[in-house]
ModelCIF file with pLDDT and N, C-alpha, C, O atoms, coordinates in Angstrom:
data_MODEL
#
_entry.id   MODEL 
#
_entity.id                         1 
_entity.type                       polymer 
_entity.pdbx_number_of_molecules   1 
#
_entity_poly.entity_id                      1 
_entity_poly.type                           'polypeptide(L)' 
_entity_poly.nstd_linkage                   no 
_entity_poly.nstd_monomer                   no 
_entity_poly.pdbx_seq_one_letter_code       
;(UNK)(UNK)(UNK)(UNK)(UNK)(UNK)(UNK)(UNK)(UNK)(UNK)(UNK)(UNK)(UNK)(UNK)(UNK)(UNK)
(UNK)(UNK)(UNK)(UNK)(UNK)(UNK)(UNK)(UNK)(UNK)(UNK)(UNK)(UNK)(UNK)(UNK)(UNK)(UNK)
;
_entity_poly.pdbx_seq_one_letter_code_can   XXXXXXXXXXXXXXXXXXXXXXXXXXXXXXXX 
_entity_poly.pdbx_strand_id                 A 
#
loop_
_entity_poly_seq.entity_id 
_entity_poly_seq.num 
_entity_poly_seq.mon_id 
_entity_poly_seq.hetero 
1 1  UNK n 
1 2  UNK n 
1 3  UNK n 
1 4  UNK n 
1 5  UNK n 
1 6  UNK n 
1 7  UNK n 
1 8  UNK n 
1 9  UNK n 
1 10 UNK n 
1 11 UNK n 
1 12 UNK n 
1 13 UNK n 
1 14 UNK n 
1 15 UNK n 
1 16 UNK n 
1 17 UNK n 
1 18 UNK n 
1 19 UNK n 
1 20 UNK n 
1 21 UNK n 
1 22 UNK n 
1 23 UNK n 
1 24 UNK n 
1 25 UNK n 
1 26 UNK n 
1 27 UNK n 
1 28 UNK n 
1 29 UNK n 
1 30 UNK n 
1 31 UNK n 
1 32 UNK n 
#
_struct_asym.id          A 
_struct_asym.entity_id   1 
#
loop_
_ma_qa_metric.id 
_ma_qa_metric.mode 
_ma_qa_metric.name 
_ma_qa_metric.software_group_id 
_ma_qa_metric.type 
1 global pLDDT . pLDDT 
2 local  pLDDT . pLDDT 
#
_ma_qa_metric_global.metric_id      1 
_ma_qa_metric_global.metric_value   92.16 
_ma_qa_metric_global.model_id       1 
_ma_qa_metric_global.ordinal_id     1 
#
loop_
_ma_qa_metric_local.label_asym_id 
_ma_qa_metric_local.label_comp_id 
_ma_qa_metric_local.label_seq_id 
_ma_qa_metric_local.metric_id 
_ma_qa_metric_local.metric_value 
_ma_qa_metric_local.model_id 
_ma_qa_metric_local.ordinal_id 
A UNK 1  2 93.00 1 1  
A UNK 2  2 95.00 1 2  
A UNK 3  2 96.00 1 3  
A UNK 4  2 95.00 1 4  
A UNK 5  2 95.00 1 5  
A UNK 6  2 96.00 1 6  
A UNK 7  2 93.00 1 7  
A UNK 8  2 93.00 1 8  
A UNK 9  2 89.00 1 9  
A UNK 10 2 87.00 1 10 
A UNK 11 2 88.00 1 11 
A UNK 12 2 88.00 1 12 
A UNK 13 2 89.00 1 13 
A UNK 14 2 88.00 1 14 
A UNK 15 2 90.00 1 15 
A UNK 16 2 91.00 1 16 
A UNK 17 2 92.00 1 17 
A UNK 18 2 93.00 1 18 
A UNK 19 2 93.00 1 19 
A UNK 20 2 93.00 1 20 
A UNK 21 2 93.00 1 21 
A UNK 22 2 94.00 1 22 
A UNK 23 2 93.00 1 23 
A UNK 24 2 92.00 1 24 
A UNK 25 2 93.00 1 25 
A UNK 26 2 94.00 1 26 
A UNK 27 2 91.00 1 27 
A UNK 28 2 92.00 1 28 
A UNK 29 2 93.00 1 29 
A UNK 30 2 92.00 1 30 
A UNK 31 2 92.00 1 31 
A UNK 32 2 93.00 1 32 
#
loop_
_atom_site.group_PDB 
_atom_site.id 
_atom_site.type_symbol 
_atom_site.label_atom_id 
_atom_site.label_alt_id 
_atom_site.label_comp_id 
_atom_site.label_asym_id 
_atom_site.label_entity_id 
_atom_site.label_seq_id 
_atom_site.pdbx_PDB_ins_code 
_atom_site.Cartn_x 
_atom_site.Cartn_y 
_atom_site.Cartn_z 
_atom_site.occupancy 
_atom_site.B_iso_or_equiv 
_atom_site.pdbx_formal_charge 
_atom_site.auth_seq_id 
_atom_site.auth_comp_id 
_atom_site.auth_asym_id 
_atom_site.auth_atom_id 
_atom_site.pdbx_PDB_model_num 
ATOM 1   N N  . UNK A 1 1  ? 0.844  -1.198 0.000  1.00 93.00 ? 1  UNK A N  1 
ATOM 2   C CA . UNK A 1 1  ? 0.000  0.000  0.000  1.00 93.00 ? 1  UNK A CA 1 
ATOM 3   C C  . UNK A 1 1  ? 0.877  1.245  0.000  1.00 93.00 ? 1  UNK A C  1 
ATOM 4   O O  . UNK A 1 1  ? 1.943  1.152  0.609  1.00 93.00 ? 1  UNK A O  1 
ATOM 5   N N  . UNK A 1 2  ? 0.584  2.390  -0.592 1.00 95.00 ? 2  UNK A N  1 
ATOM 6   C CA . UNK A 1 2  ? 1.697  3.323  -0.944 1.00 95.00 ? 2  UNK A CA 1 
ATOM 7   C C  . UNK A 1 2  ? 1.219  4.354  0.452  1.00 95.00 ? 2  UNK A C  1 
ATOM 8   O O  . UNK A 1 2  ? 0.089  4.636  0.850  1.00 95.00 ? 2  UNK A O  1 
ATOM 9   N N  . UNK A 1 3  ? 2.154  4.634  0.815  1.00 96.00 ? 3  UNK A N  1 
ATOM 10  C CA . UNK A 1 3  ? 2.275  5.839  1.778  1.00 96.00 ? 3  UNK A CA 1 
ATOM 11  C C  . UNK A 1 3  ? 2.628  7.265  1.568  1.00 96.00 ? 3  UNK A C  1 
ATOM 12  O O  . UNK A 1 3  ? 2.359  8.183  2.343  1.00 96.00 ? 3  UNK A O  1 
ATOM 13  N N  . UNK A 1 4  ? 3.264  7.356  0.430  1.00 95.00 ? 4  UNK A N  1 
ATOM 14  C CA . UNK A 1 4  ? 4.220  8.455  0.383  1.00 95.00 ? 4  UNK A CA 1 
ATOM 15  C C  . UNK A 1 4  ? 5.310  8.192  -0.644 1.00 95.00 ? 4  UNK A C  1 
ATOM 16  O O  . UNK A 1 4  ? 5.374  7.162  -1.317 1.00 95.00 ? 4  UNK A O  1 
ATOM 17  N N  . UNK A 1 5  ? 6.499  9.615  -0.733 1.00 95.00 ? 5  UNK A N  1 
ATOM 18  C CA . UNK A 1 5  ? 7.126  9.338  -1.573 1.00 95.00 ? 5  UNK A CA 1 
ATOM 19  C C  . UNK A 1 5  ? 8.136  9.958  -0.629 1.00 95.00 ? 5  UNK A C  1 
ATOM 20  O O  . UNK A 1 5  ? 7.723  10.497 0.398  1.00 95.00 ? 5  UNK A O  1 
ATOM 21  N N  . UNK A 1 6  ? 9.361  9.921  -0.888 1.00 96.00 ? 6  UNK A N  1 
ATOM 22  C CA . UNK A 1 6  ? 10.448 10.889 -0.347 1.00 96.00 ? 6  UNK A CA 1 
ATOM 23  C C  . UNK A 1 6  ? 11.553 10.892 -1.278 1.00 96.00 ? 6  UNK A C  1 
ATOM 24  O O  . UNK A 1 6  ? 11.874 9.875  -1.892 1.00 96.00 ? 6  UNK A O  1 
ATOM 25  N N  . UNK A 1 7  ? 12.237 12.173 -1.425 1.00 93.00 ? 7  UNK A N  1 
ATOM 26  C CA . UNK A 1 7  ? 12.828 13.034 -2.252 1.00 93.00 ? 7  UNK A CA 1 
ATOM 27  C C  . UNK A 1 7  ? 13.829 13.365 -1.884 1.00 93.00 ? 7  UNK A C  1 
ATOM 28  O O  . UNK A 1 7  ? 13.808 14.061 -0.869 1.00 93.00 ? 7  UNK A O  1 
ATOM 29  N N  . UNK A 1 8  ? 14.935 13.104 -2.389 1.00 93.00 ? 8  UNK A N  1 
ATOM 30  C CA . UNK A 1 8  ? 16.337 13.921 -2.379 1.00 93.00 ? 8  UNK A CA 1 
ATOM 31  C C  . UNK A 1 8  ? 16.836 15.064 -3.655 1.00 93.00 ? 8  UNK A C  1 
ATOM 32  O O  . UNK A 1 8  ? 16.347 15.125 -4.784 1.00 93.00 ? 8  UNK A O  1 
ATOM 33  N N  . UNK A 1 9  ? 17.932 15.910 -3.101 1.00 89.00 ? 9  UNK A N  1 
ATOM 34  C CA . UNK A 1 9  ? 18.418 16.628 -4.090 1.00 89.00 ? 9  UNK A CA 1 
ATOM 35  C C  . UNK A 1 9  ? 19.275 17.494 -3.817 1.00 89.00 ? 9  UNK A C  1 
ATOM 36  O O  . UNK A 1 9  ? 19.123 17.877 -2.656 1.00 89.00 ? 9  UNK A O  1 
ATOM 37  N N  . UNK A 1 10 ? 20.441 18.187 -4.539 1.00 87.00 ? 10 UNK A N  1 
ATOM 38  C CA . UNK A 1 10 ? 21.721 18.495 -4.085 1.00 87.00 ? 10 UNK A CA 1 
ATOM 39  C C  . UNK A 1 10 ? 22.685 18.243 -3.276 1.00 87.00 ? 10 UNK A C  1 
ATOM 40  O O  . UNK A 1 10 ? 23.155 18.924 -2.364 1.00 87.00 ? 10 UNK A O  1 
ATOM 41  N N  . UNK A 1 11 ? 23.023 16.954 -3.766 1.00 88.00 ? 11 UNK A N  1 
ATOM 42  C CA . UNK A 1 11 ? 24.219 16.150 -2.966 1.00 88.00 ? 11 UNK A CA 1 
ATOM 43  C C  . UNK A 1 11 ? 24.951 17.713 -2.559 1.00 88.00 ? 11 UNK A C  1 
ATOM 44  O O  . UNK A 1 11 ? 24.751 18.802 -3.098 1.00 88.00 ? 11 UNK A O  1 
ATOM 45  N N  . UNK A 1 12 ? 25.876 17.358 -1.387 1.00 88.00 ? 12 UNK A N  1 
ATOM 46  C CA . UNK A 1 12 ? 26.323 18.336 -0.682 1.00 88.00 ? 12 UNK A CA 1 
ATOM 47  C C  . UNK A 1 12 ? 27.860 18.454 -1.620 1.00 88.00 ? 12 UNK A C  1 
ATOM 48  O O  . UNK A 1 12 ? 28.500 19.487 -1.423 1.00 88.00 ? 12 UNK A O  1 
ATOM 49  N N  . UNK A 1 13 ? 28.516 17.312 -2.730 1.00 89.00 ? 13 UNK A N  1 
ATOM 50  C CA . UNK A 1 13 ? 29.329 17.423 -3.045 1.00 89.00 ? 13 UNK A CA 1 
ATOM 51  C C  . UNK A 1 13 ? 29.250 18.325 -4.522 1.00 89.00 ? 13 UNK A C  1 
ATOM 52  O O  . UNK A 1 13 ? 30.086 19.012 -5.109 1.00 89.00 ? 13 UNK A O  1 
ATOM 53  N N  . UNK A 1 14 ? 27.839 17.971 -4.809 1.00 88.00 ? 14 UNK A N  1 
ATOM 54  C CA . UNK A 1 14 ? 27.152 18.800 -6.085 1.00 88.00 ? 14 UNK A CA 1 
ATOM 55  C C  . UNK A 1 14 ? 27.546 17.897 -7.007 1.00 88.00 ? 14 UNK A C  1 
ATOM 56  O O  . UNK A 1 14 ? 27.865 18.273 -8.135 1.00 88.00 ? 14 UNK A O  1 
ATOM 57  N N  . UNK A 1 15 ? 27.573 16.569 -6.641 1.00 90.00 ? 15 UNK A N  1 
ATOM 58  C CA . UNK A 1 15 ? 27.814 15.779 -7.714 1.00 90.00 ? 15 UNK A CA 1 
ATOM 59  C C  . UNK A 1 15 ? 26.486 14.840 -8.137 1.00 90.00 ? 15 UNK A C  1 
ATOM 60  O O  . UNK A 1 15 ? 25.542 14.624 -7.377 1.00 90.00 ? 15 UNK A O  1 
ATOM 61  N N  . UNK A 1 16 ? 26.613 14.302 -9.578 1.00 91.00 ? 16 UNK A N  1 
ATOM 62  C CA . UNK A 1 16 ? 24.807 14.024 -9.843 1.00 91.00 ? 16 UNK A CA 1 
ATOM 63  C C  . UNK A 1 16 ? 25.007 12.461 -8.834 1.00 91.00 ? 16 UNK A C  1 
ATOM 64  O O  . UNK A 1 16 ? 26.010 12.070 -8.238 1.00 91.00 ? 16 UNK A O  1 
ATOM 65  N N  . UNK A 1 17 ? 23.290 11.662 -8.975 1.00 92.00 ? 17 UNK A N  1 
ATOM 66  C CA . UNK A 1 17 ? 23.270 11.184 -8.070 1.00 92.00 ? 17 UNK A CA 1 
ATOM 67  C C  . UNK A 1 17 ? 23.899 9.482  -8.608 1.00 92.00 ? 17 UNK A C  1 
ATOM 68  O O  . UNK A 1 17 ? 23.968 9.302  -9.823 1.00 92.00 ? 17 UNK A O  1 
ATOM 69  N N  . UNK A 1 18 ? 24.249 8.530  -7.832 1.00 93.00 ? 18 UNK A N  1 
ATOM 70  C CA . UNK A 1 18 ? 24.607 7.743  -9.264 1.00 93.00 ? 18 UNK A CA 1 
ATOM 71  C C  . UNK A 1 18 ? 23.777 6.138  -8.332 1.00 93.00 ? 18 UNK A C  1 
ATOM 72  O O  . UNK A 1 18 ? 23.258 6.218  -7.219 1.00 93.00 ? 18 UNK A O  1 
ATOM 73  N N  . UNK A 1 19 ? 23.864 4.913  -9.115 1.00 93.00 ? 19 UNK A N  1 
ATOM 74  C CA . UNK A 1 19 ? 22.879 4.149  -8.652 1.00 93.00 ? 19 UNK A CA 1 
ATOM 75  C C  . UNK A 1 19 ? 23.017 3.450  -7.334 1.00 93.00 ? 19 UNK A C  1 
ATOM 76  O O  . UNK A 1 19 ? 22.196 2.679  -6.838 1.00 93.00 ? 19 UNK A O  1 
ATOM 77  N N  . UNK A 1 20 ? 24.327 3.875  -6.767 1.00 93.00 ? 20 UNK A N  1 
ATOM 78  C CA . UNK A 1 20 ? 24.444 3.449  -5.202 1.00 93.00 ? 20 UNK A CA 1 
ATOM 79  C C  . UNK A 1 20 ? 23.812 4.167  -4.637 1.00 93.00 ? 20 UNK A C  1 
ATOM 80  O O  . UNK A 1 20 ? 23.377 3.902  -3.517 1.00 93.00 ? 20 UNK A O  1 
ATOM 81  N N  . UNK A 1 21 ? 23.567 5.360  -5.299 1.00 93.00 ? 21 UNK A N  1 
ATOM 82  C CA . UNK A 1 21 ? 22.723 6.166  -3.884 1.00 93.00 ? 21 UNK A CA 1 
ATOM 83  C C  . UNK A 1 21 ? 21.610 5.898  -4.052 1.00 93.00 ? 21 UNK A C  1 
ATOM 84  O O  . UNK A 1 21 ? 20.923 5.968  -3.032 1.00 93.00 ? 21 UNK A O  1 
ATOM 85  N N  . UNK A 1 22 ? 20.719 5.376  -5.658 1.00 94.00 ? 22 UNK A N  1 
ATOM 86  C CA . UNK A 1 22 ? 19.569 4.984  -5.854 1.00 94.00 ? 22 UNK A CA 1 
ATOM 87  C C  . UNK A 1 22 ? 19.532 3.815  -4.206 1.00 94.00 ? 22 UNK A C  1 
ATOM 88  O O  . UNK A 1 22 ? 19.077 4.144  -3.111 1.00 94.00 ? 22 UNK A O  1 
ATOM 89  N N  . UNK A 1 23 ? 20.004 2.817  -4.487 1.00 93.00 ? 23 UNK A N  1 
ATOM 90  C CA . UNK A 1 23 ? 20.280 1.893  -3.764 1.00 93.00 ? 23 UNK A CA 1 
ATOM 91  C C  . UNK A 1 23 ? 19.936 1.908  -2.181 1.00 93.00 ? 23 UNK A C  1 
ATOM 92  O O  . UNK A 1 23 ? 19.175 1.224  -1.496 1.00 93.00 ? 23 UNK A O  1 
ATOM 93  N N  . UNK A 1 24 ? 21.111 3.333  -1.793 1.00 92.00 ? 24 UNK A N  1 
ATOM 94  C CA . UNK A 1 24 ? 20.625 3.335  -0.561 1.00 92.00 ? 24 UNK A CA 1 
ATOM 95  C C  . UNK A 1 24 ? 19.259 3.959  -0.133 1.00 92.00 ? 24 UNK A C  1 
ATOM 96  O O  . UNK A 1 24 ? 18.517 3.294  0.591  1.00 92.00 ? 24 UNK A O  1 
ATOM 97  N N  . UNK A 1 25 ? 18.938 5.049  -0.496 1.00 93.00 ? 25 UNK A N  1 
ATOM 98  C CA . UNK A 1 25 ? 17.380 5.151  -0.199 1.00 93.00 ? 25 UNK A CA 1 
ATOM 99  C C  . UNK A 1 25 ? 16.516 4.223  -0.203 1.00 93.00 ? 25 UNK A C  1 
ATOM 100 O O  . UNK A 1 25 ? 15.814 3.925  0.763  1.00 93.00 ? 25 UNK A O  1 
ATOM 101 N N  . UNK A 1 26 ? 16.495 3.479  -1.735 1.00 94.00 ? 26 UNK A N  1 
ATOM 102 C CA . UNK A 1 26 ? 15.753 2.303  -1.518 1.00 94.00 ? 26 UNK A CA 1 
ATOM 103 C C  . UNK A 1 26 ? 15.593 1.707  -0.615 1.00 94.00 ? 26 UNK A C  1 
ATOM 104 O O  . UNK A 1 26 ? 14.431 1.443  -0.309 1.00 94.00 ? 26 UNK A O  1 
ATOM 105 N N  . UNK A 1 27 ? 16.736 1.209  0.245  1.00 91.00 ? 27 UNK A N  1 
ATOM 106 C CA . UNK A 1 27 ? 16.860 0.515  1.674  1.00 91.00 ? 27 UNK A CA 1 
ATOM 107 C C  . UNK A 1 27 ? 16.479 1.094  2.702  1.00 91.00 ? 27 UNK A C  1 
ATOM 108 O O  . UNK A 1 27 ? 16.057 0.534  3.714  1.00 91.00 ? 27 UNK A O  1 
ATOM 109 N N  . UNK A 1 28 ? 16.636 2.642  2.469  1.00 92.00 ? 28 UNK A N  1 
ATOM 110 C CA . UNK A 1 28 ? 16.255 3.456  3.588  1.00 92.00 ? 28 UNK A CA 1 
ATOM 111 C C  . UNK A 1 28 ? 14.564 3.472  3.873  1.00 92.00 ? 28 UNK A C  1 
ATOM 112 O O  . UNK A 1 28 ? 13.992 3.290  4.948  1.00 92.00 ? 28 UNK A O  1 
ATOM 113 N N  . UNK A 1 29 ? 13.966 3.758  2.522  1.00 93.00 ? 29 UNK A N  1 
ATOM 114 C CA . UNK A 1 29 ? 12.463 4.032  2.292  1.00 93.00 ? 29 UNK A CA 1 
ATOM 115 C C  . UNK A 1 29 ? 12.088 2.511  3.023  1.00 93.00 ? 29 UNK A C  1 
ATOM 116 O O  . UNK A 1 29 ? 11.249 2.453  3.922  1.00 93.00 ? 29 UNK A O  1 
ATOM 117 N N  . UNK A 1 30 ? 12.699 1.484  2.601  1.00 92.00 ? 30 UNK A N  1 
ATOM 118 C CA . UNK A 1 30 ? 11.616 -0.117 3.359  1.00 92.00 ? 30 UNK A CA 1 
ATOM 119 C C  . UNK A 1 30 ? 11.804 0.317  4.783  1.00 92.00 ? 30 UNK A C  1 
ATOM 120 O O  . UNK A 1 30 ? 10.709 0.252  5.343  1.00 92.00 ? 30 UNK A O  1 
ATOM 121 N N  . UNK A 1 31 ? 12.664 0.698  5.529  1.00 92.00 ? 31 UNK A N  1 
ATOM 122 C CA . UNK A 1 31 ? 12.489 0.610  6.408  1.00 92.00 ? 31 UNK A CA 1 
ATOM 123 C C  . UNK A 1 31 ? 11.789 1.923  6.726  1.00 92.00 ? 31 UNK A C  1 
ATOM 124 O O  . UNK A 1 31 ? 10.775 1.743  7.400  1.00 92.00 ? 31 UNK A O  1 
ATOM 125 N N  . UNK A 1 32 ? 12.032 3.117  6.447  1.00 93.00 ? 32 UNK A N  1 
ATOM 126 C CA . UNK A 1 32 ? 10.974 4.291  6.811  1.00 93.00 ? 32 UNK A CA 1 
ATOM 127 C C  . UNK A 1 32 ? 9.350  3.997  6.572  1.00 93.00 ? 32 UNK A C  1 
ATOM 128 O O  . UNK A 1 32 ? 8.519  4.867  6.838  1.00 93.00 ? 32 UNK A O  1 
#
């Protein structure tokens, strides 16, 4: 069942985002 969405943006290094970080949110969001 969908809850929500959550959003990132402007890595602090200003670098674009690449698919490890896809990755970690992903992991982050199951558990949020």
């Amino acid at each position: 069942e969908l809850l929500g969405v959550i959003n990132v943006n402007n890595k602090a290094s200003k670098e674009t985002f690449q698919e490890n970080d896809l990755d970690i949110l992903k992991e982050m969001a199951s558990h949020v």
